[in-house]
PDB file of N, CA and C in Angstrom:
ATOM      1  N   UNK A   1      -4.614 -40.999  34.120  1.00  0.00           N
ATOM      2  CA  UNK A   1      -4.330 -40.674  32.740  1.00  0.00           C
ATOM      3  C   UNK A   1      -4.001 -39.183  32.667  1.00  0.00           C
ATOM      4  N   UNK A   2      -2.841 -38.604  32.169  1.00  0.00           N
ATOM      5  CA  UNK A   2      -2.201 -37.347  32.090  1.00  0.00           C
ATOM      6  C   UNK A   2      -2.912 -36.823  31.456  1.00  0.00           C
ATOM      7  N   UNK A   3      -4.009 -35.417  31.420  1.00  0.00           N
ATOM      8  CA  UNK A   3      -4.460 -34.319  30.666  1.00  0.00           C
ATOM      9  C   UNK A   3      -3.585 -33.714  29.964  1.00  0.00           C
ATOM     10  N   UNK A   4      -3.916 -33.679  28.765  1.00  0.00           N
ATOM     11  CA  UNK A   4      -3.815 -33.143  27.563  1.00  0.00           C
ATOM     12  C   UNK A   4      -4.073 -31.475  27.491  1.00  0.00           C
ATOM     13  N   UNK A   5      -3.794 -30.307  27.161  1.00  0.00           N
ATOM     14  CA  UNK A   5      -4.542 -28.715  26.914  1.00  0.00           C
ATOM     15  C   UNK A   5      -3.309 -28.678  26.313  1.00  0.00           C
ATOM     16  N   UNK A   6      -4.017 -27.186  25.370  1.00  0.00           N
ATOM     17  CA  UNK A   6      -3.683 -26.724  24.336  1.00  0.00           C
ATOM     18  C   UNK A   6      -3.380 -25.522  24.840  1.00  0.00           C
ATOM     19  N   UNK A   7      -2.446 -24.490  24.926  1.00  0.00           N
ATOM     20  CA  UNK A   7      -2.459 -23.187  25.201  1.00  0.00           C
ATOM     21  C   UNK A   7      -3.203 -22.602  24.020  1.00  0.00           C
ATOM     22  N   UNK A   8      -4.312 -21.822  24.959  1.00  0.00           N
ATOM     23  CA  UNK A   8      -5.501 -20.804  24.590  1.00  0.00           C
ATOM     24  C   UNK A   8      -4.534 -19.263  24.465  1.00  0.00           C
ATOM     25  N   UNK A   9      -3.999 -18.880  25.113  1.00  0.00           N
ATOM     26  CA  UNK A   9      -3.815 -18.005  26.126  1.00  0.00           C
ATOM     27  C   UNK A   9      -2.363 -17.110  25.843  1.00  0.00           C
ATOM     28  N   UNK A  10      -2.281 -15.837  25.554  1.00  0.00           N
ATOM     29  CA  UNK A  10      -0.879 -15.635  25.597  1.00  0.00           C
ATOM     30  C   UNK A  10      -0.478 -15.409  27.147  1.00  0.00           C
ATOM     31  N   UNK A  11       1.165 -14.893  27.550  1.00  0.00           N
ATOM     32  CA  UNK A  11       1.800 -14.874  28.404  1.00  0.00           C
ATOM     33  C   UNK A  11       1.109 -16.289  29.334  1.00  0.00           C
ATOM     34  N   UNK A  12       0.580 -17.139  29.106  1.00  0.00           N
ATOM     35  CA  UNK A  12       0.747 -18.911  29.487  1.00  0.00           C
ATOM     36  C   UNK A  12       1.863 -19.394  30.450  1.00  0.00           C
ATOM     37  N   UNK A  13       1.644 -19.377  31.535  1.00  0.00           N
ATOM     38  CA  UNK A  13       2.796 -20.245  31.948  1.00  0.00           C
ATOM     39  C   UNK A  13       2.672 -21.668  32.317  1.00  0.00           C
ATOM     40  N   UNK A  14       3.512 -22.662  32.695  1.00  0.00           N
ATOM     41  CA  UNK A  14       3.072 -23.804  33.068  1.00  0.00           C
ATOM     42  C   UNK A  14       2.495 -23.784  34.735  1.00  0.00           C
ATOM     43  N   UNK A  15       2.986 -22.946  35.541  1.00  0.00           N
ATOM     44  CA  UNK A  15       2.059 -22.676  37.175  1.00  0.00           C
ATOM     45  C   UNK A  15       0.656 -22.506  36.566  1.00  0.00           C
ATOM     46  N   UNK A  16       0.485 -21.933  35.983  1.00  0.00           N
ATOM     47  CA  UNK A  16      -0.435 -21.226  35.649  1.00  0.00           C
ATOM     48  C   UNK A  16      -1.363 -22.599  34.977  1.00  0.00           C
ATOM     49  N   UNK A  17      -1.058 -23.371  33.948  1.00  0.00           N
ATOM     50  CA  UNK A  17      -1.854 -24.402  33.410  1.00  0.00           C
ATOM     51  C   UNK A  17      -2.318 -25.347  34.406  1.00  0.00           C
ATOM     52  N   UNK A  18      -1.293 -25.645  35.393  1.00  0.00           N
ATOM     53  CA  UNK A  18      -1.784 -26.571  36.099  1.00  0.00           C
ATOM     54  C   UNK A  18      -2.412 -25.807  37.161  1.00  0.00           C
ATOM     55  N   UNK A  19      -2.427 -24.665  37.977  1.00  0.00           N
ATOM     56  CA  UNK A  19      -3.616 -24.055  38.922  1.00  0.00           C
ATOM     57  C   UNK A  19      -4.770 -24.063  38.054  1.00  0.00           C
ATOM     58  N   UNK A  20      -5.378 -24.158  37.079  1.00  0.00           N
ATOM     59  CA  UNK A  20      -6.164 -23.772  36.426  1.00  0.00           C
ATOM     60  C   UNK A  20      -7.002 -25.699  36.173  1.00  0.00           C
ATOM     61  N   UNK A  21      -5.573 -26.352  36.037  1.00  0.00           N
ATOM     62  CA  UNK A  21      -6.574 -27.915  35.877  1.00  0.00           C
ATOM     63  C   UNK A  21      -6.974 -28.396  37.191  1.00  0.00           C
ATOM     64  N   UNK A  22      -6.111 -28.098  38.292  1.00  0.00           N
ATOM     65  CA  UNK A  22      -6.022 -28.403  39.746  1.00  0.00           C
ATOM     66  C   UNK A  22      -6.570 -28.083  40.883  1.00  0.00           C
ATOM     67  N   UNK A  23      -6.212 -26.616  41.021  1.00  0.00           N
ATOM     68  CA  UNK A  23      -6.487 -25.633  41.820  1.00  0.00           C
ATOM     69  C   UNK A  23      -5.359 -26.190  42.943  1.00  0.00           C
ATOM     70  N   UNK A  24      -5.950 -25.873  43.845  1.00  0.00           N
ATOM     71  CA  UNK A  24      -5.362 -26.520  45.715  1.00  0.00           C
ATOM     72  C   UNK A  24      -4.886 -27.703  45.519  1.00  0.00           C
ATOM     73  N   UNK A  25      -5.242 -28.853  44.948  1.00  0.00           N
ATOM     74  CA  UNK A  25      -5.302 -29.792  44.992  1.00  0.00           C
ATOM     75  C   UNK A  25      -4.137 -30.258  44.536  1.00  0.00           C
ATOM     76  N   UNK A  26      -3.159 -29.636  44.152  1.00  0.00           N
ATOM     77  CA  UNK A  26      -2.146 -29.576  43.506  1.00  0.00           C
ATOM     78  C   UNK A  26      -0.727 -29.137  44.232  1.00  0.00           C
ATOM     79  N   UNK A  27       0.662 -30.380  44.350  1.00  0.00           N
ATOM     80  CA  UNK A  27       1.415 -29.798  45.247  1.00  0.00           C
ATOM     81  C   UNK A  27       2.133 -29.305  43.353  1.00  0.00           C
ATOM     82  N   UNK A  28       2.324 -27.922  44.015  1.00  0.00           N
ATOM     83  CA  UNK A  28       2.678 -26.881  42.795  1.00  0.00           C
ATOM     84  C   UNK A  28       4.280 -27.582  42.416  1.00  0.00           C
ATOM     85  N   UNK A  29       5.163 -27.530  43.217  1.00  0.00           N
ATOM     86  CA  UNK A  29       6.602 -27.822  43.192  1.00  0.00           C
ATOM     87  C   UNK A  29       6.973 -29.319  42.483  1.00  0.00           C
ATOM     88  N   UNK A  30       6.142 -30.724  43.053  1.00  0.00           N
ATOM     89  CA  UNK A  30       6.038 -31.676  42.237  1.00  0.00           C
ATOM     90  C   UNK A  30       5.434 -31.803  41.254  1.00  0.00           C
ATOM     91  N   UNK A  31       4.314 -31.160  41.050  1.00  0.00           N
ATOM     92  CA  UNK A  31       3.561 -31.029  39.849  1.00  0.00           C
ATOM     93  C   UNK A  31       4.506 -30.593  38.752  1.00  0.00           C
ATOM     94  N   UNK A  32       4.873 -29.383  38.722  1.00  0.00           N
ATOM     95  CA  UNK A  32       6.007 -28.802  37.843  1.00  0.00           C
ATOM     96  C   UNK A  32       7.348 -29.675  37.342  1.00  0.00           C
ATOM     97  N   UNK A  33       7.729 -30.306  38.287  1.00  0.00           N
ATOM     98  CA  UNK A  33       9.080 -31.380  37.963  1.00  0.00           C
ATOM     99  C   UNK A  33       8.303 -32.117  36.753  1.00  0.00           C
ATOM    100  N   UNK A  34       6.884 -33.358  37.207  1.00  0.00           N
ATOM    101  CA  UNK A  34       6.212 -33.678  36.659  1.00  0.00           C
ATOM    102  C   UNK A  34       5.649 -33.709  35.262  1.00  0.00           C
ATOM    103  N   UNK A  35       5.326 -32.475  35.286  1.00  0.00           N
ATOM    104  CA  UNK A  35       4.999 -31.715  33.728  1.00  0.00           C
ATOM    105  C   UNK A  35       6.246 -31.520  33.027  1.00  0.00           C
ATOM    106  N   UNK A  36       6.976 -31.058  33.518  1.00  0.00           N
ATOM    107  CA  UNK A  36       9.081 -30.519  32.491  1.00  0.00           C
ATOM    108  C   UNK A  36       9.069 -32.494  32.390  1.00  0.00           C
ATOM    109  N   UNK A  37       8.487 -33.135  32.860  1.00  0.00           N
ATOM    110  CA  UNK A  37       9.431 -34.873  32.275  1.00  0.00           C
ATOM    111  C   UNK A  37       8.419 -35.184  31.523  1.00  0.00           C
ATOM    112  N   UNK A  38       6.861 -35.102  31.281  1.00  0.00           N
ATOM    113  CA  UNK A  38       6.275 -35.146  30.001  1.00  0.00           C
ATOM    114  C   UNK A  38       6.036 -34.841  29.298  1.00  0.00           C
ATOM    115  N   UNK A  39       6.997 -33.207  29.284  1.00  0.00           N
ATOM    116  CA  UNK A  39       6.976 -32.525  28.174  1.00  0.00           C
ATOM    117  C   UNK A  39       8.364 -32.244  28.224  1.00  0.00           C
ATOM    118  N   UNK A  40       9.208 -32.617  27.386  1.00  0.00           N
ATOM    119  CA  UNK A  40      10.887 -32.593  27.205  1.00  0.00           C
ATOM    120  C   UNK A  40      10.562 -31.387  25.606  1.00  0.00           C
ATOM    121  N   UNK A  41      11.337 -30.685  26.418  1.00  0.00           N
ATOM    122  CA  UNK A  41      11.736 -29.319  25.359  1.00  0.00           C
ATOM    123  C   UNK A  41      11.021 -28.399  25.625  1.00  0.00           C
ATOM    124  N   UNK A  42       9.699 -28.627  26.688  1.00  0.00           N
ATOM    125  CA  UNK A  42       8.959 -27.190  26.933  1.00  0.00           C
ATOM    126  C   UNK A  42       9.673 -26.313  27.361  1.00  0.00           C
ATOM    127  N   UNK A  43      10.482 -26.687  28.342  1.00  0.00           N
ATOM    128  CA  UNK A  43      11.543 -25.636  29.243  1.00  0.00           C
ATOM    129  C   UNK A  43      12.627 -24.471  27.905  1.00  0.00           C
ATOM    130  N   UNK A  44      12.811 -25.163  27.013  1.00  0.00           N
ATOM    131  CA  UNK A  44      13.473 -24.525  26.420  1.00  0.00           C
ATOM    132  C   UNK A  44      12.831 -23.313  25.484  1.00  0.00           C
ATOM    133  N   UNK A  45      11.147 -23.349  25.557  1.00  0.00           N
ATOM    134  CA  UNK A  45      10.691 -22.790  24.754  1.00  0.00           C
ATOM    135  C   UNK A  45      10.458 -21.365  25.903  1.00  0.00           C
ATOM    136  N   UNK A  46      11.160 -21.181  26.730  1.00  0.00           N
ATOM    137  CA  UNK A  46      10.819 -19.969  27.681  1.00  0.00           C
ATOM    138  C   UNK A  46       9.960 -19.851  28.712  1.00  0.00           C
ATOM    139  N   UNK A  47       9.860 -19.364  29.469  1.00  0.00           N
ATOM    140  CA  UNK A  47       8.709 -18.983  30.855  1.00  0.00           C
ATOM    141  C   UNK A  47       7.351 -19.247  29.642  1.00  0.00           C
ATOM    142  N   UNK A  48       7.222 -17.815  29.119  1.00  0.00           N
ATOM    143  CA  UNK A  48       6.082 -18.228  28.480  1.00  0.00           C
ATOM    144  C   UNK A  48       5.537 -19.234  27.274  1.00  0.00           C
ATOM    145  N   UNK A  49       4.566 -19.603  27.306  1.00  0.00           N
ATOM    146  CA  UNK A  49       4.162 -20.938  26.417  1.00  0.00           C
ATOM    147  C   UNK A  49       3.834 -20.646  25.456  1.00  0.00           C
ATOM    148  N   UNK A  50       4.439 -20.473  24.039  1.00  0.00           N
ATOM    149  CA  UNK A  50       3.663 -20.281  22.907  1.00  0.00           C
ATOM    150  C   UNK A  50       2.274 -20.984  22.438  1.00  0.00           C
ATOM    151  N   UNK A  51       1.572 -19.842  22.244  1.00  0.00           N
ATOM    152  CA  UNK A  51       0.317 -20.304  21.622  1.00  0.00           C
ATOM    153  C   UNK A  51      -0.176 -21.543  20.582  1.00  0.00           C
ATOM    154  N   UNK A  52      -0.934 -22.354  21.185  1.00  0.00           N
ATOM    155  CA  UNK A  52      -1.438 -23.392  20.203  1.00  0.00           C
ATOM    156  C   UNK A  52      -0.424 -24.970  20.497  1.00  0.00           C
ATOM    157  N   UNK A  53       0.223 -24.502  21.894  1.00  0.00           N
ATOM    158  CA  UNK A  53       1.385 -25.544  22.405  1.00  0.00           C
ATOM    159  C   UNK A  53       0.774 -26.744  22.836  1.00  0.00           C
ATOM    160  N   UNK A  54       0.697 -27.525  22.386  1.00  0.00           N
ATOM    161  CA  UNK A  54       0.146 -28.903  23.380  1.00  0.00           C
ATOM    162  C   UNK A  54       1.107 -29.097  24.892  1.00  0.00           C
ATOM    163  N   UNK A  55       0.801 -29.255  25.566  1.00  0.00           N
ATOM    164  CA  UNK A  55       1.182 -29.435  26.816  1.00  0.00           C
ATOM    165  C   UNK A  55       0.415 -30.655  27.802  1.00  0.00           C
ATOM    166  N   UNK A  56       1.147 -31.547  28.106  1.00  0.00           N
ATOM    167  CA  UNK A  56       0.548 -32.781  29.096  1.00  0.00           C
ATOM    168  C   UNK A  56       0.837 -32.074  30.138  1.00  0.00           C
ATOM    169  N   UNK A  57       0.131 -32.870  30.938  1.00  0.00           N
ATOM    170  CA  UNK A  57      -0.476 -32.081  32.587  1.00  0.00           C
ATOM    171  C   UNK A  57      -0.375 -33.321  33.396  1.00  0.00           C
ATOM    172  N   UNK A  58       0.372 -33.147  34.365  1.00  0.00           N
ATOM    173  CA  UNK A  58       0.816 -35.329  34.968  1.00  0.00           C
ATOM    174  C   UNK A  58      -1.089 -35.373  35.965  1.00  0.00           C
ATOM    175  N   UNK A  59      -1.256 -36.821  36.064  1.00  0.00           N
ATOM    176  CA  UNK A  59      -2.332 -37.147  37.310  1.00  0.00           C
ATOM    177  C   UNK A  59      -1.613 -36.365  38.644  1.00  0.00           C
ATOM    178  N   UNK A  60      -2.640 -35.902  39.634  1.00  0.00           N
ATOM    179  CA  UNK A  60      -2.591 -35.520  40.684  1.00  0.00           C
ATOM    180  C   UNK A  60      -1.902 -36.671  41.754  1.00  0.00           C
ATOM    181  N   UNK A  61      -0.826 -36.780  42.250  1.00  0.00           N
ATOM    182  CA  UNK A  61      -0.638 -37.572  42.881  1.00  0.00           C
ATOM    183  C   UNK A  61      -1.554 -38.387  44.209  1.00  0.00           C
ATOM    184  N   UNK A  62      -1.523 -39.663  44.236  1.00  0.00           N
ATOM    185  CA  UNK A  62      -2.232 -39.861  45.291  1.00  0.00           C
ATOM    186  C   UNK A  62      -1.638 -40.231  46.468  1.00  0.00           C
ATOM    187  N   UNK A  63      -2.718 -39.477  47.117  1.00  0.00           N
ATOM    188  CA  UNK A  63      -2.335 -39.106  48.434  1.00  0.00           C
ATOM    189  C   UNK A  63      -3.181 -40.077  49.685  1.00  0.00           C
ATOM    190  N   UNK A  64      -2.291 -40.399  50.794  1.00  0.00           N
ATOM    191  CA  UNK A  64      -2.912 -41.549  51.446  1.00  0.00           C
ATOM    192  C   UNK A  64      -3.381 -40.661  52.849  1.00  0.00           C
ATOM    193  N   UNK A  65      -4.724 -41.007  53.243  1.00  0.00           N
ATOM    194  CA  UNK A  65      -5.081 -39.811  54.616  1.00  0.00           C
ATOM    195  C   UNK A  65      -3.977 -40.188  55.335  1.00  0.00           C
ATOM    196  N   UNK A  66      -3.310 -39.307  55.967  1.00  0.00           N
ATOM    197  CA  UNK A  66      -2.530 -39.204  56.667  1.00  0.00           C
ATOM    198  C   UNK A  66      -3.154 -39.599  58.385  1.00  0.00           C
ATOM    199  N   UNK A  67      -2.821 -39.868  59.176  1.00  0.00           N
ATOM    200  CA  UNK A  67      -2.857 -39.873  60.826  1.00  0.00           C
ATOM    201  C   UNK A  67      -1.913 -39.438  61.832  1.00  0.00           C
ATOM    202  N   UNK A  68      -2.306 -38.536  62.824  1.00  0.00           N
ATOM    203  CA  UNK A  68      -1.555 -38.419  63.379  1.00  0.00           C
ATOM    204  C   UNK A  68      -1.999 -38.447  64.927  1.00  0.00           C
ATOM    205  N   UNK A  69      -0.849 -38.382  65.491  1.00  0.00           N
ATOM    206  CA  UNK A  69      -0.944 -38.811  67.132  1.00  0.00           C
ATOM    207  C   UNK A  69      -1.182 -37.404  68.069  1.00  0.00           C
ATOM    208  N   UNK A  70      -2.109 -37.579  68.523  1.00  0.00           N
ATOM    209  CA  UNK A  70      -2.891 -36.401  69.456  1.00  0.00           C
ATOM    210  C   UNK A  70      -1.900 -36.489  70.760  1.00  0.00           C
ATOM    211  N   UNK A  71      -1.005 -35.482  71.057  1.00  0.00           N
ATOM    212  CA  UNK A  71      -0.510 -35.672  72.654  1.00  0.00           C
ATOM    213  C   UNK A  71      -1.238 -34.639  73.075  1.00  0.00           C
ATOM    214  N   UNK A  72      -1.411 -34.907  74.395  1.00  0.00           N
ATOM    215  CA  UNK A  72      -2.022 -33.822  75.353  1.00  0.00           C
ATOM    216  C   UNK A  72      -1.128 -33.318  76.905  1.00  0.00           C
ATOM    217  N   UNK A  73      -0.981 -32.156  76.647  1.00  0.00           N
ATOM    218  CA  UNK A  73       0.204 -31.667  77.459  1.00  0.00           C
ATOM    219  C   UNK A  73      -0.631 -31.850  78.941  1.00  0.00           C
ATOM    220  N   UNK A  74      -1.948 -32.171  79.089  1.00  0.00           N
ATOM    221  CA  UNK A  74      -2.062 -32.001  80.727  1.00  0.00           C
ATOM    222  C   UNK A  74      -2.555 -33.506  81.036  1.00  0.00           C
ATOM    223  N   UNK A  75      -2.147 -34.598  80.582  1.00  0.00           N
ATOM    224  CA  UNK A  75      -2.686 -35.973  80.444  1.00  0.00           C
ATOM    225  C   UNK A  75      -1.669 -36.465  81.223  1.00  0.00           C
TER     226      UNK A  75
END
């Protein structure tokens, strides 16, 4: 379910909203595409986010453990 926040905050950016819901956990570059498609017209309102802006925040994508194959150069 997509989080909901309100910009608190002047000079607000959207990197900035989602490091703050996320942290690490967050691939920054998809996240951002993410957020500009559930919020249509934020982009136009400038880098910075006017105050009192509702802004959706997408779910963290899920991620499947990855595996990988151990070679060993003296085997």
């Amino acid at each position: 379910m997509p989080l909901t926040v309100i910009v608190q905050d002047r000079y607000a950016v959207l990197d900035l909203l989602l490091w703050r819901a996320y942290g690490r956990a967050g691939n920054t570059a998809a996240m951002l595409s993410a957020a500009l498609k559930l919020n249509p017209g934020l982009a136009a309102l400038g880098p910075e986010i006017p105050l009192l802006t509702r802004v959706i925040l997408p779910d963290l994508p899920t991620t499947k453990p990855t595996t990988r194959k151990v070679v060993s150069l003296f085997d």
